[in-house]
N, C-alpha and C. Protein backbone atom coordinates (compact mmCIF):
# COMPACT_ATOMS: atom_id res chain seq x y z
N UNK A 1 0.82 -1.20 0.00
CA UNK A 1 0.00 0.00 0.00
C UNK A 1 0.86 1.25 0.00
N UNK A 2 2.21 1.23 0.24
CA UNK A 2 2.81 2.06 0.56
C UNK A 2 2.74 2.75 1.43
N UNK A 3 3.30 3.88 1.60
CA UNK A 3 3.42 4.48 2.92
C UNK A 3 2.00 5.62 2.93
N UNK A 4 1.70 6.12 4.25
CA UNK A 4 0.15 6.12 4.41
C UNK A 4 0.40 6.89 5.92
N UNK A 5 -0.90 8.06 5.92
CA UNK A 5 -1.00 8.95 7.05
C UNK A 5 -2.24 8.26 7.92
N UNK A 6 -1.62 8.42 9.24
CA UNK A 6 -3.41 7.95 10.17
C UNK A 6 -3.35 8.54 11.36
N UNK A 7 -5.19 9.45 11.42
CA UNK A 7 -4.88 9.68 13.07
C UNK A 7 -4.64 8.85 14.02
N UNK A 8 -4.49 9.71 14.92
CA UNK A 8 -4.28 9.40 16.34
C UNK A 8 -5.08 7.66 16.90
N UNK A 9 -6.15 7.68 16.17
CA UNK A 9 -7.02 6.31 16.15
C UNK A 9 -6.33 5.04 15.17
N UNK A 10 -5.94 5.40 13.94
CA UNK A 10 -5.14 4.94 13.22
C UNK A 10 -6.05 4.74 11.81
N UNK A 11 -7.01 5.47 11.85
CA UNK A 11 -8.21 6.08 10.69
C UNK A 11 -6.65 6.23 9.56
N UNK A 12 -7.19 5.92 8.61
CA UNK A 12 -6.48 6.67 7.10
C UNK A 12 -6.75 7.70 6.84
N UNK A 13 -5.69 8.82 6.64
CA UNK A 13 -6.37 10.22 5.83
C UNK A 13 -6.28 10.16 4.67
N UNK A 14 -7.01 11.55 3.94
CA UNK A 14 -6.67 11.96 2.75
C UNK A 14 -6.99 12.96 2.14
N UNK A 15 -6.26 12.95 1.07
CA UNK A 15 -6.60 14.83 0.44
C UNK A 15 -7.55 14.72 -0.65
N UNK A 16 -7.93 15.91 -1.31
CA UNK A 16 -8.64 16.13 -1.79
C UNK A 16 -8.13 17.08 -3.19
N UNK A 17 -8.39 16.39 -4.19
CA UNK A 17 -8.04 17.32 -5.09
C UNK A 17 -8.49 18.72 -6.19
N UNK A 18 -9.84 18.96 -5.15
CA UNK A 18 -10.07 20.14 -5.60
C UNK A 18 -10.18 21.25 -4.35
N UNK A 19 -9.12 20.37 -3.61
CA UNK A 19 -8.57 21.50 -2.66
C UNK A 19 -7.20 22.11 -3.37
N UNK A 20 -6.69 23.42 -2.55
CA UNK A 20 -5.17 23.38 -2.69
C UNK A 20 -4.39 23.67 -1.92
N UNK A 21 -3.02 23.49 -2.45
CA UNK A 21 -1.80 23.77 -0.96
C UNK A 21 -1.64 24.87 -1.23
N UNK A 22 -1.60 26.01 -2.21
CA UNK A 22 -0.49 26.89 -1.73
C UNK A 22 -1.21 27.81 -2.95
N UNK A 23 -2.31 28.87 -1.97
CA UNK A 23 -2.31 28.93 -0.75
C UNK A 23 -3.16 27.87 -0.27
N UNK A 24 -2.71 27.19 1.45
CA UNK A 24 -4.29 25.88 1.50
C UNK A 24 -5.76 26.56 1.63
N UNK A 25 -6.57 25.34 1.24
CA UNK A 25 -7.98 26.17 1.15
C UNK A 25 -8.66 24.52 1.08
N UNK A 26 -9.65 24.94 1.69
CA UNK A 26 -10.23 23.41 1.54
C UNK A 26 -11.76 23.98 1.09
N UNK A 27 -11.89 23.24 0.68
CA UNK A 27 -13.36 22.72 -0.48
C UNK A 27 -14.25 22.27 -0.51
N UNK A 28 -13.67 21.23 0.66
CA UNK A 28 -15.13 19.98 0.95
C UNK A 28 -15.89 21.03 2.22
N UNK A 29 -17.07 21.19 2.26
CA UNK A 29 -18.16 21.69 2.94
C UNK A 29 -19.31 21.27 3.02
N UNK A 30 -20.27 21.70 4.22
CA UNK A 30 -21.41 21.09 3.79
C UNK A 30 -21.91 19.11 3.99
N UNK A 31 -22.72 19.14 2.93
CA UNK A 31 -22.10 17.43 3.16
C UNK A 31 -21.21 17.33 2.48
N UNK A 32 -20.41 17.54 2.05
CA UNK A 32 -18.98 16.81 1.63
C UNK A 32 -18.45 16.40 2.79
N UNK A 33 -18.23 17.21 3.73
CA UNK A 33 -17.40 17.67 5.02
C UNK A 33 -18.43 16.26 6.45
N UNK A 34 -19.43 15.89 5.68
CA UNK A 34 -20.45 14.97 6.80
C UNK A 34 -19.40 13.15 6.21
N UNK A 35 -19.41 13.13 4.81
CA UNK A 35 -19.08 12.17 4.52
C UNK A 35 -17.38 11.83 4.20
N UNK A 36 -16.64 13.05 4.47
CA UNK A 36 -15.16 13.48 4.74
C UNK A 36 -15.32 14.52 5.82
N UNK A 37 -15.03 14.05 6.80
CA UNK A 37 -14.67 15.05 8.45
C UNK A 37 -13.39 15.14 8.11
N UNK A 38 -13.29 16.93 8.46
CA UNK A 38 -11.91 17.68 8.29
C UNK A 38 -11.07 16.91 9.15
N UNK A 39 -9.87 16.76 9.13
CA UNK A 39 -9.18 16.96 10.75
C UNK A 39 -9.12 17.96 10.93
N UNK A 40 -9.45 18.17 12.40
CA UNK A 40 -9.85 19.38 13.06
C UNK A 40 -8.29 19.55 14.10
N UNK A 41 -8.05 20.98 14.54
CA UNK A 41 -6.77 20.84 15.61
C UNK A 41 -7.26 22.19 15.99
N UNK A 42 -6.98 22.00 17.79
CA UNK A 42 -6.97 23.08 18.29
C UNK A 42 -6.25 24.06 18.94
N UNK A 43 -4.83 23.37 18.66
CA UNK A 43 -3.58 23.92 18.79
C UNK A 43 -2.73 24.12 17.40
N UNK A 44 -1.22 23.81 18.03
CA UNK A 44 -0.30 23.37 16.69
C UNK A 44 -0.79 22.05 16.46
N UNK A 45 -0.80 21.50 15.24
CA UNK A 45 -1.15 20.22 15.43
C UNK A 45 0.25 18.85 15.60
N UNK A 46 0.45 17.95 15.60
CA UNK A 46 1.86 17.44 15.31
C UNK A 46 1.60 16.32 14.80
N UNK A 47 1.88 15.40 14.17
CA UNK A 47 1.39 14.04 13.61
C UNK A 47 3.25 13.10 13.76
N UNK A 48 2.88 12.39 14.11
CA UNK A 48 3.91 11.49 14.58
C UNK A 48 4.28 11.20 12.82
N UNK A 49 5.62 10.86 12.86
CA UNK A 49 6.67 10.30 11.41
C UNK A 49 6.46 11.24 10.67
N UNK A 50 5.84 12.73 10.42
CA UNK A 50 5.62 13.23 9.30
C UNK A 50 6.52 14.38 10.13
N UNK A 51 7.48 14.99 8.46
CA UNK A 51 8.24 16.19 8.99
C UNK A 51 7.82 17.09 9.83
N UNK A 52 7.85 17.79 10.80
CA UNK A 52 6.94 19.10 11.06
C UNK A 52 7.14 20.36 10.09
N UNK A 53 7.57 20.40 9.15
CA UNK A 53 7.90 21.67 8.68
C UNK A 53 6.70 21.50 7.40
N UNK A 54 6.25 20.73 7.56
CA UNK A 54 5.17 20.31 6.14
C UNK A 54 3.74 20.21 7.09
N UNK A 55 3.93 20.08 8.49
CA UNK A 55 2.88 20.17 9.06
C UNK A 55 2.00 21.45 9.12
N UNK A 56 0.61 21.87 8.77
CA UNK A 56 0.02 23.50 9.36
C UNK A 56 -1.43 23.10 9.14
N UNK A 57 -1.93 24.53 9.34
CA UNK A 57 -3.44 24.37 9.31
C UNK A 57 -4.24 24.94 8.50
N UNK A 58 -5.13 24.94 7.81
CA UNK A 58 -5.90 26.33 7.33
C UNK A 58 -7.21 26.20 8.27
N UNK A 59 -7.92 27.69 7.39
CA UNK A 59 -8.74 27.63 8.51
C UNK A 59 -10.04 27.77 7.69
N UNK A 60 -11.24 26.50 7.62
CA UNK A 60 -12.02 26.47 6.78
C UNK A 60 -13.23 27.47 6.81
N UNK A 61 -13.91 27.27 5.98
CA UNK A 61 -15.62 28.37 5.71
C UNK A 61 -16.11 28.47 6.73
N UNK A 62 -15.70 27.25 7.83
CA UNK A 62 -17.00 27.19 9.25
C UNK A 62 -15.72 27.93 10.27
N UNK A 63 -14.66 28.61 9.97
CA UNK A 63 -13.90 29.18 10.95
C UNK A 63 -13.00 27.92 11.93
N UNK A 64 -13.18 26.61 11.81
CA UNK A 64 -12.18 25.68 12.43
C UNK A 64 -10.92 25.56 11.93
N UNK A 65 -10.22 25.25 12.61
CA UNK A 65 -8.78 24.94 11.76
C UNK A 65 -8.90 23.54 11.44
N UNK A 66 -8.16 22.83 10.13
CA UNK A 66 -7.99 21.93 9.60
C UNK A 66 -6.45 21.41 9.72
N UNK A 67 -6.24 20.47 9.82
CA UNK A 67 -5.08 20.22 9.44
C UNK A 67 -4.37 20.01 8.64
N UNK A 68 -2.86 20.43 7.85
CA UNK A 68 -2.68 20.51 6.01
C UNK A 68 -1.35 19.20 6.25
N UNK A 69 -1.05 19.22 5.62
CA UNK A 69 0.50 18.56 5.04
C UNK A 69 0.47 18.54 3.57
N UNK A 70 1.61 19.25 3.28
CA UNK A 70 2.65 19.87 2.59
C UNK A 70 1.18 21.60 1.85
N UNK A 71 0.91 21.62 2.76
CA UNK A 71 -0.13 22.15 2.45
C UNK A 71 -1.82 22.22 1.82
N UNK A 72 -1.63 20.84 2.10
CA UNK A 72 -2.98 19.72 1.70
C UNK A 72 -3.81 19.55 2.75
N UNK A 73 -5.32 20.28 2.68
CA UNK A 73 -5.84 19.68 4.00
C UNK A 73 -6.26 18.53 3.91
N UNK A 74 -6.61 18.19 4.87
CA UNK A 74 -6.58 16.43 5.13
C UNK A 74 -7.77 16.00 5.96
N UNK A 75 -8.28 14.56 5.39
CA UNK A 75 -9.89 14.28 6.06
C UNK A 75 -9.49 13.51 6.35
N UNK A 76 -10.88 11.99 7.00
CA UNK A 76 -10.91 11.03 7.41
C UNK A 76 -12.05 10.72 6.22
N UNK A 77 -12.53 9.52 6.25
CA UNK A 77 -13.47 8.87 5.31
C UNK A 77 -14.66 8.79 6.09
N UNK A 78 -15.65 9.01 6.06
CA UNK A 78 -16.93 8.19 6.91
C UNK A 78 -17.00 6.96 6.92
N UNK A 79 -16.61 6.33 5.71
CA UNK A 79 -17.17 4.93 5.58
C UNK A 79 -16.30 4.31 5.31
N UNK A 80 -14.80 4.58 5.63
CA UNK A 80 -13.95 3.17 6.54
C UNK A 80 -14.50 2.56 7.77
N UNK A 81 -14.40 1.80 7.66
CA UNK A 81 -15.74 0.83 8.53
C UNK A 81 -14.18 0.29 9.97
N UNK A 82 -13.15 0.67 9.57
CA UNK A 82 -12.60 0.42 10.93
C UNK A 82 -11.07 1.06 10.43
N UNK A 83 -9.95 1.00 11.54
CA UNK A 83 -8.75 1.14 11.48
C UNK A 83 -7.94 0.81 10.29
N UNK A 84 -7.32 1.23 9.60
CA UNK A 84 -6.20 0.92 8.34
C UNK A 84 -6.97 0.41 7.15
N UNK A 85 -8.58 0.89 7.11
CA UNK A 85 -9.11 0.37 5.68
C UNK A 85 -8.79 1.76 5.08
N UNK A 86 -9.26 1.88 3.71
CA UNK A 86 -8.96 2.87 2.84
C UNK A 86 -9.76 2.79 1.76
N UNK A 87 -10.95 2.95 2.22
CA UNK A 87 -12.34 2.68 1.08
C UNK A 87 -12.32 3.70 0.31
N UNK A 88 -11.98 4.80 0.83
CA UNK A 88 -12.06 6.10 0.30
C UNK A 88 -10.89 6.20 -1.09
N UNK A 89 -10.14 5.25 -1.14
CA UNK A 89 -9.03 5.82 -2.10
C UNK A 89 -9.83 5.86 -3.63
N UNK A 90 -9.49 6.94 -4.58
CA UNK A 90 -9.76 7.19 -5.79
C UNK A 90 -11.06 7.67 -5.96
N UNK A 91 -12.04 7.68 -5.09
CA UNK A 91 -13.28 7.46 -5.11
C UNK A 91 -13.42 9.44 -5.71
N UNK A 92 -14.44 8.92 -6.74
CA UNK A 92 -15.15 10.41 -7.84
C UNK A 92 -13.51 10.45 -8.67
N UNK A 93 -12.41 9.76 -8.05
CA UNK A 93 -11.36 10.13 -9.52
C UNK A 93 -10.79 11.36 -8.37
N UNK A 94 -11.29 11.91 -7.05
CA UNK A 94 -11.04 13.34 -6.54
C UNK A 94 -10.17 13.09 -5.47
N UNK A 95 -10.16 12.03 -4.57
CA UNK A 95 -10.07 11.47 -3.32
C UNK A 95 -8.68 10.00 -3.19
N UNK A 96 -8.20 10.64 -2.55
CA UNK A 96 -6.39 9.57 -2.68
C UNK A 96 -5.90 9.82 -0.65
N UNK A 97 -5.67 8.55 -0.43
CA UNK A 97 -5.40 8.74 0.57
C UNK A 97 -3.18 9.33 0.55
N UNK A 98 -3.60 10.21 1.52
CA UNK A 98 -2.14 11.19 1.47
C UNK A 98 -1.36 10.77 2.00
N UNK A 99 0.18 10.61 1.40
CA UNK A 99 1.38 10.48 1.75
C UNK A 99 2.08 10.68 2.55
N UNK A 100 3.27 10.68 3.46
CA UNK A 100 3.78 11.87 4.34
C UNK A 100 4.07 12.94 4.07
N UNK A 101 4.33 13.39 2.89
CA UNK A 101 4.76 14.33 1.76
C UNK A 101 3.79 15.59 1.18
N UNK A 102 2.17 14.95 1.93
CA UNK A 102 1.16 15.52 1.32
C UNK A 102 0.96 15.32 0.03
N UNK A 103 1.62 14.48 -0.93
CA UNK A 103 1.29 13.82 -2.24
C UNK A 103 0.04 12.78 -2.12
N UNK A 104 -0.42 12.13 -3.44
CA UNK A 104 -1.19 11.72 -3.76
C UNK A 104 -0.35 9.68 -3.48
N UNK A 105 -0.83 9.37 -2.53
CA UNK A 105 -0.34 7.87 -2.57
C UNK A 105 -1.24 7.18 -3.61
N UNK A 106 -0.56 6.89 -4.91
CA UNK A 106 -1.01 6.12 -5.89
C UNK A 106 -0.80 4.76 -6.22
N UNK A 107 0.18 4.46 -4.98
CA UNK A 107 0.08 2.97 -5.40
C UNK A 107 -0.76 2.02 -4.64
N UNK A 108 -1.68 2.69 -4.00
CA UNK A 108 -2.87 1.69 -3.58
C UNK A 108 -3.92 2.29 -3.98
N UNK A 109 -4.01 2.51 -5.34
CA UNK A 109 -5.12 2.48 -6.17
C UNK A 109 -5.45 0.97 -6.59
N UNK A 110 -6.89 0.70 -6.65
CA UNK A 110 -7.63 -0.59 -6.75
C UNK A 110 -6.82 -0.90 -8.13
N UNK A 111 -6.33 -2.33 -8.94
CA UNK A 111 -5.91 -2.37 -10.03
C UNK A 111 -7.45 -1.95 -11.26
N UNK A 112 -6.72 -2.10 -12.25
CA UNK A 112 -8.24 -1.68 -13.13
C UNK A 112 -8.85 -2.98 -13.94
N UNK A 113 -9.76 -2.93 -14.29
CA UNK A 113 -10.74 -4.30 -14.27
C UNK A 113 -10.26 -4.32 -15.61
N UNK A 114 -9.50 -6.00 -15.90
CA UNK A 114 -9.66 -6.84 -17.22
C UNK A 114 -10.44 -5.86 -18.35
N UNK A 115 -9.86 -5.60 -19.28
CA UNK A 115 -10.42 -5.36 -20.81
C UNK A 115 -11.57 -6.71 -20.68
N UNK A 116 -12.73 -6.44 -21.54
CA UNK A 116 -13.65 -7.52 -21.84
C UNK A 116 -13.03 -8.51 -22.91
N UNK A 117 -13.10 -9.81 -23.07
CA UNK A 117 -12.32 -10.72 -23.77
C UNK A 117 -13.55 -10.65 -25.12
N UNK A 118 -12.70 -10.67 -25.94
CA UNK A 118 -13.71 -10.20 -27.73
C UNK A 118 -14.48 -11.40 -27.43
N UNK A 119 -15.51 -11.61 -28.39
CA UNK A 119 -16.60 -12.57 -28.41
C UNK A 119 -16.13 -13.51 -29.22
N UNK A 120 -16.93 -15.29 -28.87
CA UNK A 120 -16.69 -15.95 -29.62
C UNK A 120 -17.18 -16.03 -30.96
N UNK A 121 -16.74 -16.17 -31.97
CA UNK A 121 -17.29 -16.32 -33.20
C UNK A 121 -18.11 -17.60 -32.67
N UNK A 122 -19.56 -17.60 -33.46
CA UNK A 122 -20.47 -18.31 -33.77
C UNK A 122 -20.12 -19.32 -34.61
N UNK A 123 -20.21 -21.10 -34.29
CA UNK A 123 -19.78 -21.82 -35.80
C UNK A 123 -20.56 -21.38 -36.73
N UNK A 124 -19.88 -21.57 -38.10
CA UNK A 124 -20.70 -21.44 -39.56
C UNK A 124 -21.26 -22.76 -39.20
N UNK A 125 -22.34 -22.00 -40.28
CA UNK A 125 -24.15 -23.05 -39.92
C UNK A 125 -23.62 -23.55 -40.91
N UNK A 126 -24.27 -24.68 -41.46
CA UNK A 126 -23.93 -25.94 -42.02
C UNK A 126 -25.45 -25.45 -43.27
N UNK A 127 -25.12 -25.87 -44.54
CA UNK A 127 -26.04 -25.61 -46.00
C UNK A 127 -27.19 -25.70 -45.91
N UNK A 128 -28.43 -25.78 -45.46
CA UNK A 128 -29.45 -26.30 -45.61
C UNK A 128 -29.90 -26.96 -47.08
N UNK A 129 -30.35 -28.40 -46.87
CA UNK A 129 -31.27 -29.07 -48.17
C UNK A 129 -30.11 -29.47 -49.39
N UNK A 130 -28.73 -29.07 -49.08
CA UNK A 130 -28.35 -29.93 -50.09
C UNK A 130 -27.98 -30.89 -50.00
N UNK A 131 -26.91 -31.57 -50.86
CA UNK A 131 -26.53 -33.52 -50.58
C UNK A 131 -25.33 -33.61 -49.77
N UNK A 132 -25.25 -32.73 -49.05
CA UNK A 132 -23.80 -32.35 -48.57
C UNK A 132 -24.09 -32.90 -46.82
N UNK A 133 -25.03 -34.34 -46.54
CA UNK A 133 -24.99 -34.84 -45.23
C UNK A 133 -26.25 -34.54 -45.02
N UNK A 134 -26.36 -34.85 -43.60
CA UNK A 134 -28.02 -34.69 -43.00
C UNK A 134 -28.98 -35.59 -43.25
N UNK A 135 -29.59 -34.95 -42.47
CA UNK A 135 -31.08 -35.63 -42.83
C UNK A 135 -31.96 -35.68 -43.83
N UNK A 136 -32.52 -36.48 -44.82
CA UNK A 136 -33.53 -35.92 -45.94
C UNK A 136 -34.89 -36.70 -45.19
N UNK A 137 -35.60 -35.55 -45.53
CA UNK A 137 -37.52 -36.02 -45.24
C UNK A 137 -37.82 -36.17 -46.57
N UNK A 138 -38.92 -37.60 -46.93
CA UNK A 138 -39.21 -38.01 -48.02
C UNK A 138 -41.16 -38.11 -48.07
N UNK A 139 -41.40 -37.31 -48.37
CA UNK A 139 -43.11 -37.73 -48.58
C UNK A 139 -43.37 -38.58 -49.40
């Protein structure tokens, strides 16, 4: 899965790509923000293994601070259903769970589904009514 951010619970984060770093600004609101919860901080924030100098906050539409890395604010998923899942990755093409780097961790994107295998040709039908085999009906 590669390397991978998690709160304090050990939830997966992730960014959002119609947010941005620089300057940060986050995007998701509203219900976006019901089905991606900001991380919220009410201090400095600090996240264990990640540089601090890539660590900060912005401060969203509802006036809370968020938490960024590399200037990326950063959510949780609603519907990781427990610790170290990552249901959320790729999801709308918008949503990648974030790196330490605040990059886009792309190598635990789902693989992509098999091309459809071409169709079988149909056997060629066989002559009808000539002497070439079969059955003949005789009145």
């Amino acid at each position: 899965m590669g390397e991978t951010v998690t709160d304090a619970e050990g939830f997966t984060l992730y960014r959002f790509d119609k947010d941005t770093p620089n300057p940060p600004k986050s995007n998701c609101n509203g219900a976006c923000a019901t089905t991606w919860p900001p991380v919220l901080s009410d201090g400095p924030p600090a996240l264990n293994g990640i540089d601090a100098a890539l660590v900060g906050t912005v401060i969203r539409e509802d006036g809370k601070k968020q938490v960024t890395i590399g200037g990326w604010p950063v959510y949780r998923f609603a519907k990781d259903p427990k610790p170290g899942a990552w249901k959320g990755q790729g999801v709308m093409g918008t949503w990648f769970v974030v790196a330490p780097d605040g990059k886009k961790n792309l190598s635990c994107l789902p693989p992509q589904a098999p091309a459809a295998a071409a169709p079988v040709p149909a056997p060629a039908a066989a002559p009808a009514g000539g002497s070439g085999g079969g059955t003949q009906y005789k009145r």
